[in-house]
Protein backbone atom coordinates (compact mmCIF):
# COMPACT_ATOMS: atom_id res chain seq x y z
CA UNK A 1 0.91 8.41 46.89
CA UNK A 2 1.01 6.08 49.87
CA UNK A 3 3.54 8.62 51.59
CA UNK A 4 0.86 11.57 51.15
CA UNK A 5 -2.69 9.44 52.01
CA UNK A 6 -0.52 8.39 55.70
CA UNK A 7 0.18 12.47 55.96
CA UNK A 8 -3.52 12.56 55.08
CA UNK A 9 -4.50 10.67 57.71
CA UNK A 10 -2.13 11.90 60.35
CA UNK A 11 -3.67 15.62 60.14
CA UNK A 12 -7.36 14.17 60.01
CA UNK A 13 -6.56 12.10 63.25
CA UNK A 14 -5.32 15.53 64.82
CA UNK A 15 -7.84 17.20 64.29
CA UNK A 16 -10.75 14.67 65.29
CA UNK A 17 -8.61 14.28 68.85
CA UNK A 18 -8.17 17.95 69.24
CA UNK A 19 -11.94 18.61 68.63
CA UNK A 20 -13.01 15.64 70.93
CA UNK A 21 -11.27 16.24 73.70
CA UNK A 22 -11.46 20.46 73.89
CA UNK A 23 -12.58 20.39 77.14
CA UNK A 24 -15.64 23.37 78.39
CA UNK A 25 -14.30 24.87 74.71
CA UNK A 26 -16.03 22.05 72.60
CA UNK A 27 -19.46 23.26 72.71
CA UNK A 28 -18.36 26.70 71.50
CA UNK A 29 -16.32 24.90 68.51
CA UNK A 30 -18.46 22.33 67.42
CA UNK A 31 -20.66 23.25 64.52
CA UNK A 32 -23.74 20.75 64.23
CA UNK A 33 -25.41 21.12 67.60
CA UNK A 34 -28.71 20.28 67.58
CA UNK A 35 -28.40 18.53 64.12
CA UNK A 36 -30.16 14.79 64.19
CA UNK A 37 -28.74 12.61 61.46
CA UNK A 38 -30.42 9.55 60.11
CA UNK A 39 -27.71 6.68 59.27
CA UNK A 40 -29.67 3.72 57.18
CA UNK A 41 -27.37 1.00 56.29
CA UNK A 42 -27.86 -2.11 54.00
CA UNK A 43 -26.75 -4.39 57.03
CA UNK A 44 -23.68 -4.89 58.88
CA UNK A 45 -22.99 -8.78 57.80
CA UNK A 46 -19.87 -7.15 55.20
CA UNK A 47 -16.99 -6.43 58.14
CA UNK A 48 -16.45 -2.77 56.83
CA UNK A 49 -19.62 -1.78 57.29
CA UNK A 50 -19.17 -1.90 61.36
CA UNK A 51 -15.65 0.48 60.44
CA UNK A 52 -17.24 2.66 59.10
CA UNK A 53 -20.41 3.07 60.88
CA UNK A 54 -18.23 3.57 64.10
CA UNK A 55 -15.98 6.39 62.49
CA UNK A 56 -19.09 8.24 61.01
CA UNK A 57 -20.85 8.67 64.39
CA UNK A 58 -17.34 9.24 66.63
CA UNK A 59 -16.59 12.34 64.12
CA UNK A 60 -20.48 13.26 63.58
CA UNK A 61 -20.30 13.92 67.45
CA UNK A 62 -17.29 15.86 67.55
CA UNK A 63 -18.99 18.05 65.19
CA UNK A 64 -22.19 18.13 67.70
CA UNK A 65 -24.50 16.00 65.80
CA UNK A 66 -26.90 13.05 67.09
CA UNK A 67 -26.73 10.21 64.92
CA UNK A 68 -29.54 7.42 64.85
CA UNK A 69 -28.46 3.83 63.31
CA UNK A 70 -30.96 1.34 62.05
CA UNK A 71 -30.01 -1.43 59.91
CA UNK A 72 -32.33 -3.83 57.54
CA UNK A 73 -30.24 -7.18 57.50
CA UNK A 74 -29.96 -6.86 53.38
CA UNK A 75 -34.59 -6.16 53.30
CA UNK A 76 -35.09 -3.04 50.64
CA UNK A 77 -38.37 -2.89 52.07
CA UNK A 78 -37.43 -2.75 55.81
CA UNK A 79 -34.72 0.09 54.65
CA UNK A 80 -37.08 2.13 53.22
CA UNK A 81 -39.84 1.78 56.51
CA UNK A 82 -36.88 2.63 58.62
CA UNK A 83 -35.31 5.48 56.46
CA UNK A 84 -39.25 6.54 57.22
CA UNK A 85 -39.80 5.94 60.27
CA UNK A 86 -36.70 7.90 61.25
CA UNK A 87 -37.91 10.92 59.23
CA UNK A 88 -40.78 10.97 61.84
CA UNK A 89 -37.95 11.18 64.56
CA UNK A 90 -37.36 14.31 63.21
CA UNK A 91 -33.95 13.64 61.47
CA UNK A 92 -32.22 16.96 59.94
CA UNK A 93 -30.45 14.44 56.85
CA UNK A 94 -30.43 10.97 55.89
CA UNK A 95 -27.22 9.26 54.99
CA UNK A 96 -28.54 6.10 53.14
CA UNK A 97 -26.26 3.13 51.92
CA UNK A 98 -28.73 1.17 50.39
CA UNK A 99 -29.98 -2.12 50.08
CA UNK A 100 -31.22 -1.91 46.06
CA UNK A 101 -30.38 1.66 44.84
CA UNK A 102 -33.15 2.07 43.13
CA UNK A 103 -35.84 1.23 45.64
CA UNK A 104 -34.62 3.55 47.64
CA UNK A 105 -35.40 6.29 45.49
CA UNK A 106 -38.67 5.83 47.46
CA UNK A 107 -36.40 6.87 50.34
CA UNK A 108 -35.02 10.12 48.34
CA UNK A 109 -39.04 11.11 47.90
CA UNK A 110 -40.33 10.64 50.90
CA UNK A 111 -37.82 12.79 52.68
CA UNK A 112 -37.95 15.78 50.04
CA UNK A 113 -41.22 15.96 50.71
CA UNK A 114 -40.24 16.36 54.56
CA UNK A 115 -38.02 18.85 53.70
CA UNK A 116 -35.09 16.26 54.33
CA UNK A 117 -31.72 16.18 52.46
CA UNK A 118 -30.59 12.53 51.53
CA UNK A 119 -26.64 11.62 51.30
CA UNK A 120 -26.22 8.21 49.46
CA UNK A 121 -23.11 6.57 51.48
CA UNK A 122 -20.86 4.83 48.97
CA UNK A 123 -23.86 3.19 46.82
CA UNK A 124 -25.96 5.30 44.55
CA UNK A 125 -29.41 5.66 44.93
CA UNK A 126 -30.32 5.76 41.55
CA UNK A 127 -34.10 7.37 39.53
CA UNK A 128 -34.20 9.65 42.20
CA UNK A 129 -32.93 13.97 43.36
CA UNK A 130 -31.05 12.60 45.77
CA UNK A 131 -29.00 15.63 47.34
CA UNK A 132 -25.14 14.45 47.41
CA UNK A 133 -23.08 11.17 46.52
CA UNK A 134 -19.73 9.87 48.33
CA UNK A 135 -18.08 7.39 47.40
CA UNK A 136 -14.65 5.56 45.80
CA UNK A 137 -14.47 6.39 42.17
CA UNK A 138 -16.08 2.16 41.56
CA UNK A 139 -15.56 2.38 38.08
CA UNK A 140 -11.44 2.71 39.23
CA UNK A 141 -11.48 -0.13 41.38
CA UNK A 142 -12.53 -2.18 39.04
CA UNK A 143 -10.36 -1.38 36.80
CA UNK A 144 -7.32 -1.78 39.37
CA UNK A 145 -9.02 -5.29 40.37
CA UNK A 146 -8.74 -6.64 36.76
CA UNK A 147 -5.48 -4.66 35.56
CA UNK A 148 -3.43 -5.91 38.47
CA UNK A 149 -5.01 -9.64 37.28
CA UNK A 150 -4.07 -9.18 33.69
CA UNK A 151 -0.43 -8.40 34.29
CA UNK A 152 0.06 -11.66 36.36
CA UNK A 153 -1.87 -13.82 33.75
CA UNK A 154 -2.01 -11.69 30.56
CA UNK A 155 -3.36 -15.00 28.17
CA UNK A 156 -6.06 -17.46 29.17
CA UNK A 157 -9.36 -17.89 30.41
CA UNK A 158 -11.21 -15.63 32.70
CA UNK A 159 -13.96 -15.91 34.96
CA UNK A 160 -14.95 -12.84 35.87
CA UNK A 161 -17.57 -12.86 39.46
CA UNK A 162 -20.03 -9.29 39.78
CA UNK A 163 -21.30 -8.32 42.86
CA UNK A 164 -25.15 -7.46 43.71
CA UNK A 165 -27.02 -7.11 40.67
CA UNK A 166 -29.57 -4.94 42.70
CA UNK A 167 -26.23 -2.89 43.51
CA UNK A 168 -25.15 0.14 41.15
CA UNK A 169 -21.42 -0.12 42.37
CA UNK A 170 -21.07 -3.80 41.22
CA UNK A 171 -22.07 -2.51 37.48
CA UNK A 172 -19.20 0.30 37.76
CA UNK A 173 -16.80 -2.50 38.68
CA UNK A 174 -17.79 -4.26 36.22
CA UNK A 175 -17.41 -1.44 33.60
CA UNK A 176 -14.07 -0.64 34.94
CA UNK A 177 -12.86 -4.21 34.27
CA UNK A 178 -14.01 -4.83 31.25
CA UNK A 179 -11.75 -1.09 30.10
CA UNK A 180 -8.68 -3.30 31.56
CA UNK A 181 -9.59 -6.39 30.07
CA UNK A 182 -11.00 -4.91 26.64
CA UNK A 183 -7.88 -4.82 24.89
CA UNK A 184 -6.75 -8.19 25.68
CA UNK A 185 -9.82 -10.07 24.48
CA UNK A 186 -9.80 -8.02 21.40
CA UNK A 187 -6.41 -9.33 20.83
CA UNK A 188 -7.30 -12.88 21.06
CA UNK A 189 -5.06 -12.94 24.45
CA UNK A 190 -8.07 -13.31 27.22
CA UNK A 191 -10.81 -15.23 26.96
CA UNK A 192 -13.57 -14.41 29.42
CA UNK A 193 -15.51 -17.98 29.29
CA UNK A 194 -18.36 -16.41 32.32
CA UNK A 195 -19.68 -13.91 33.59
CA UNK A 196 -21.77 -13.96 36.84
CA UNK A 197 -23.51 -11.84 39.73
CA UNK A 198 -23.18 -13.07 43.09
CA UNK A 199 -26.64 -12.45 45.05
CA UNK A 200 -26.48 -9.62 47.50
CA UNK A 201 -22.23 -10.06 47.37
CA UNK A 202 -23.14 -13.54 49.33
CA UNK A 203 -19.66 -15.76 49.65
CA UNK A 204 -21.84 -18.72 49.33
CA UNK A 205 -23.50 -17.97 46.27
CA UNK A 206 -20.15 -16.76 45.20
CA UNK A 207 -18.82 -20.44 45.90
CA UNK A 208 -21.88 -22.15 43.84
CA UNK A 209 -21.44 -20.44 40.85
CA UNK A 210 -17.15 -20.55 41.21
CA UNK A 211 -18.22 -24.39 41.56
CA UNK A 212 -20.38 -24.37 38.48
CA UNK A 213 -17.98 -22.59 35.99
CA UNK A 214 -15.03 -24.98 37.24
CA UNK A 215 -17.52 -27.83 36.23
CA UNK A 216 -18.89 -26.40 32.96
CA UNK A 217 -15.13 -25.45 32.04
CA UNK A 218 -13.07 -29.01 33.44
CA UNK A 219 -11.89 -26.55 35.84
CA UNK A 220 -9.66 -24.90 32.95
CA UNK A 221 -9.63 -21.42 34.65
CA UNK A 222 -6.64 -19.70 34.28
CA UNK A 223 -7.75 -16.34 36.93
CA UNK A 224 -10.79 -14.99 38.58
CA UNK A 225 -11.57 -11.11 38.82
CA UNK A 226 -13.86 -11.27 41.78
CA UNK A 227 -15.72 -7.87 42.73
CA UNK A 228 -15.11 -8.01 46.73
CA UNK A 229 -13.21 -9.92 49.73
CA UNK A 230 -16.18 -11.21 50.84
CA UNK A 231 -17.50 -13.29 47.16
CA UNK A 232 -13.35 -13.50 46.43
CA UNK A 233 -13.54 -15.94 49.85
CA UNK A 234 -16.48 -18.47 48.12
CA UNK A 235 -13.82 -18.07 45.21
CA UNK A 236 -10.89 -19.35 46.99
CA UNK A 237 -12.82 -22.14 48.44
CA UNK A 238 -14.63 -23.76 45.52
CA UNK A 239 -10.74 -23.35 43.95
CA UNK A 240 -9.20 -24.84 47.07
CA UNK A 241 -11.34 -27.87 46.37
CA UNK A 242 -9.89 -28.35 43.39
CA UNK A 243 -6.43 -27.91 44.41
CA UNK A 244 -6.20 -24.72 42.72
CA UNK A 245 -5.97 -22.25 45.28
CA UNK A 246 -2.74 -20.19 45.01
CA UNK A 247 -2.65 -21.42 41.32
CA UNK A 248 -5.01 -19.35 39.67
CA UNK A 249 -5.16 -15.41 40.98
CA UNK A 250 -7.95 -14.31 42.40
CA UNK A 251 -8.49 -10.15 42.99
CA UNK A 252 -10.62 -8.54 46.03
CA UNK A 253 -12.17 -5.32 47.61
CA UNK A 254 -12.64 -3.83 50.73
CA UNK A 255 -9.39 -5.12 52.84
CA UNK A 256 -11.36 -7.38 54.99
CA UNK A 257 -8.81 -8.74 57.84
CA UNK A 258 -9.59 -12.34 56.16
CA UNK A 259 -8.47 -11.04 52.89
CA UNK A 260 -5.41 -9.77 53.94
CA UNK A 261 -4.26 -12.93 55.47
CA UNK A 262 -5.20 -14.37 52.14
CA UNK A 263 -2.73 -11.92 50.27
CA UNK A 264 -0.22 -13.25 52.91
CA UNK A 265 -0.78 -16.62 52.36
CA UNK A 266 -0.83 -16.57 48.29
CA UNK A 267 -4.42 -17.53 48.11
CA UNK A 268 -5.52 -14.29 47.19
CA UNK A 269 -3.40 -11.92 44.70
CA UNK A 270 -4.85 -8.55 45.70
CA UNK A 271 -7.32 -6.26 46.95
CA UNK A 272 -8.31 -2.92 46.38
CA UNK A 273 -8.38 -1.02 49.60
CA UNK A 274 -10.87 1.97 50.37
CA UNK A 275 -9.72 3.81 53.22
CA UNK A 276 -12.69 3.83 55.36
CA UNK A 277 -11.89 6.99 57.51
CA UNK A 278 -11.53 9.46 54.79
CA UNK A 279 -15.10 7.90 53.55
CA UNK A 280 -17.18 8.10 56.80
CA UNK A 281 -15.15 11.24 58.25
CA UNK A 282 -16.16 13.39 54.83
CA UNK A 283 -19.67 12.23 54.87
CA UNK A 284 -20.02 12.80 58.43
CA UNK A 285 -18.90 16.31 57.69
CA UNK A 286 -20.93 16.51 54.49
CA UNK A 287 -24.06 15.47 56.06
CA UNK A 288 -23.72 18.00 58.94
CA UNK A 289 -23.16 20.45 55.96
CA UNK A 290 -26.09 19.22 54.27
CA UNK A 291 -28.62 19.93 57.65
CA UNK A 292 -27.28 23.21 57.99
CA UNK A 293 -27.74 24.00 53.85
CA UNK A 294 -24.04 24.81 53.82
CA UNK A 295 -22.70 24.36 49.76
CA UNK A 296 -20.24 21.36 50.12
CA UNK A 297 -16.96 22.34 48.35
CA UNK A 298 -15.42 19.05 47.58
CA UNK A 299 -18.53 18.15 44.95
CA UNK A 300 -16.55 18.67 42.14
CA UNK A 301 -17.92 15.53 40.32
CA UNK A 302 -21.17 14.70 39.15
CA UNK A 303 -22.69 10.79 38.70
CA UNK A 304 -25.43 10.12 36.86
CA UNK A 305 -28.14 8.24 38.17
CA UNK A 306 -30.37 7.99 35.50
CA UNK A 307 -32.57 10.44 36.00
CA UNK A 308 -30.32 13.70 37.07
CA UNK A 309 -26.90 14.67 37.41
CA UNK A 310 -26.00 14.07 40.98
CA UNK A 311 -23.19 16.06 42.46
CA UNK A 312 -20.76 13.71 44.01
CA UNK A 313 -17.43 13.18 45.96
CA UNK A 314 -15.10 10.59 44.48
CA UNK A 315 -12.18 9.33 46.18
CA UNK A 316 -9.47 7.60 45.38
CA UNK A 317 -8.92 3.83 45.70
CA UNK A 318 -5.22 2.11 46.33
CA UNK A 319 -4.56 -0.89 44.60
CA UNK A 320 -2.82 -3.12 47.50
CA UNK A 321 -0.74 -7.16 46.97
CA UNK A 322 1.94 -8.55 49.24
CA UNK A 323 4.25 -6.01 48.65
CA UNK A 324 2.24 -2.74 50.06
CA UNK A 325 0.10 -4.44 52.44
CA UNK A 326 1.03 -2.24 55.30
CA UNK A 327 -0.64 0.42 54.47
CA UNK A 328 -3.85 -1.07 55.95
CA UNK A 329 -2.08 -1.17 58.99
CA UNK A 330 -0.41 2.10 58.88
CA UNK A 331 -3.88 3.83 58.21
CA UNK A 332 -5.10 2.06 61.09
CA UNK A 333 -7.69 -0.22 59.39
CA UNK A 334 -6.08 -3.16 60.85
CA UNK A 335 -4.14 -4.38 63.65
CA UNK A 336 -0.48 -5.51 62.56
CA UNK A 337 -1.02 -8.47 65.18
CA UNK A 338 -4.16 -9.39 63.44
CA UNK A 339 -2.65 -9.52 59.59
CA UNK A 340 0.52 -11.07 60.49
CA UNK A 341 -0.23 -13.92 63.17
CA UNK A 342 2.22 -16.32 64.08
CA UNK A 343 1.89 -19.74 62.92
């Protein structure tokens, strides 16, 4: 699997070099010319959020296209004025990774009615005919997050720490854990004693309510399936107060560089990793598809979002501990010098 995603890689990489540095030929190759895209991100506080805005826009202007950034710092409303005010720029397609998925269905509207195709980036946009969905198959990673938990500690008592409420993806997770979990509580074997939503995937409120079940449960905790890196840090250090850090597994998503030295260190069991080029590189290409009204071949899958069936890209998520954690660095997602520092 691992062997086949580096191969992956290796041929994408090709590619994007060949194409960016063609020389006089480039113009005649590239495809998008003259396409504006609109990228409207959540923020850029979670570290893979600056990844993969970088990679979208390198290979969106390989393939000709102008790509205008804003940001709302984790405001729904500001998101949706910006998504709007860059529809008066004149944007060909929206890529959106929003804020609350289903205020931005305000987002989806106002840009039909422009005659603008929306592309919801990794988080659904949900009550809305929004035109194309990419993302990790969320429901998976979830279920890799709390399988790979449940084989270390197969009996005990669980805490198990959602994401966003506001945010579609952390419900998936949660559904995928509770399939790997299921079983074992029905059994009598796991005991899930709380269940909690850190605000807008915030480490610290992830480390107030980590601090209030440890309280509430005489800090009788046995593991932690946390939804990301970032609430999987406020884990570690309401557990590291309690000298439990390294005793009681904690699970992770995204591959943040902090994580990773977590893994190293035994603080943190695993991650899930999401290889962030293959995610920004196929939207990039998707959304350039999407201006031109090209079909989009890899929509195989459809998510629903409550309202319609949306057609959607799904990729695949790699379950990643101690043992595999090269292949962050071997994909290029990380720096071996940064993961492995000397002490």
């Amino acid at each position: 699997m691992i062997g086949k995603i580096r191969i992956f890689f290796a041929a994408v990489f090709f590619m994007a070099g060949f194409m960016s540095y063609g020389g006089e030929n480039e113009r005649q190759q590239t495809v998008g010319d003259g396409i504006k895209i609109g990228l409207s991100m959540d923020s850029l506080r979670v570290e893979r959020w600056r990844k993969d805005r970088d990679i979208f826009m390198k290979r969106a202007k390989v393939l000709g296209a102008e790509v205008i950034v804003q940001h709302a710092d984790g405001d729904a409303r500001r998101q949706n004025e910006q998504a709007e005010n860059m529809i008066t720029q004149g944007v060909d397609v929206l890529v959106v990774i929003p804020k609350d998925g289903v205020a931005a269905a305000q987002i989806v509207e106002i840009a039909h009615k422009e005659g603008v195709k929306v592309l919801a980036y990794d988080r659904l946009i949900m009550k809305s005919d929004v035109d194309l969905y990419i993302s990790f198959d969320n429901e998976q990673v979830g279920y890799l997050q709390a399988e790979y938990i449940a084989r270390k500690i197969p009996k005990g008592n669980y805490f198990l720490l959602g994401g966003a409420p506001t945010d579609n993806n952390a419900h998936l997770l949660r559904k995928g854990q509770m399939r790997a979990l299921q079983p074992l509580i029905d059994r009598g074997e796991i005991r899930v004693v709380a269940k909690q939503w850190a605000i807008d995937w915030d480490a610290r409120d992830a480390l107030k309510k980590t601090e209030q079940v440890l309280t509430r449960h005489d800090n009788r905790i046995d593991a932690v399936v946390a939804s990301n890196d970032g609430t999987a840090g406020g884990v570690i250090q309401a557990l590291d107060a309690q000298k439990l850090a390294g005793k009681v597994p904690v699970s992770g998503q995204d591959a943040e560089k902090a994580a990773c030295q977590r893994i190293l260190a035994g603080t943190q069991a695993m991650t899930v990793y999401k290889p962030i080029h293959l995610i920004a590189i196929t939207a990039a290409e998707a959304a350039v598809a999407l201006a031109k009204g090209d079909a989009i071949p890899q929509a195989t899958q459809t998510v629903n979002n409550d309202k319609t069936e949306v057609p959607a890209i799904l990729l695949t998520p790699i379950q990643v501990d101690k043992d595999n954690l090269d292949v962050v660095i071997d994909d290029g997602f990380h720096k071996r010098e940064d993961i492995y520092k000397k002490k």
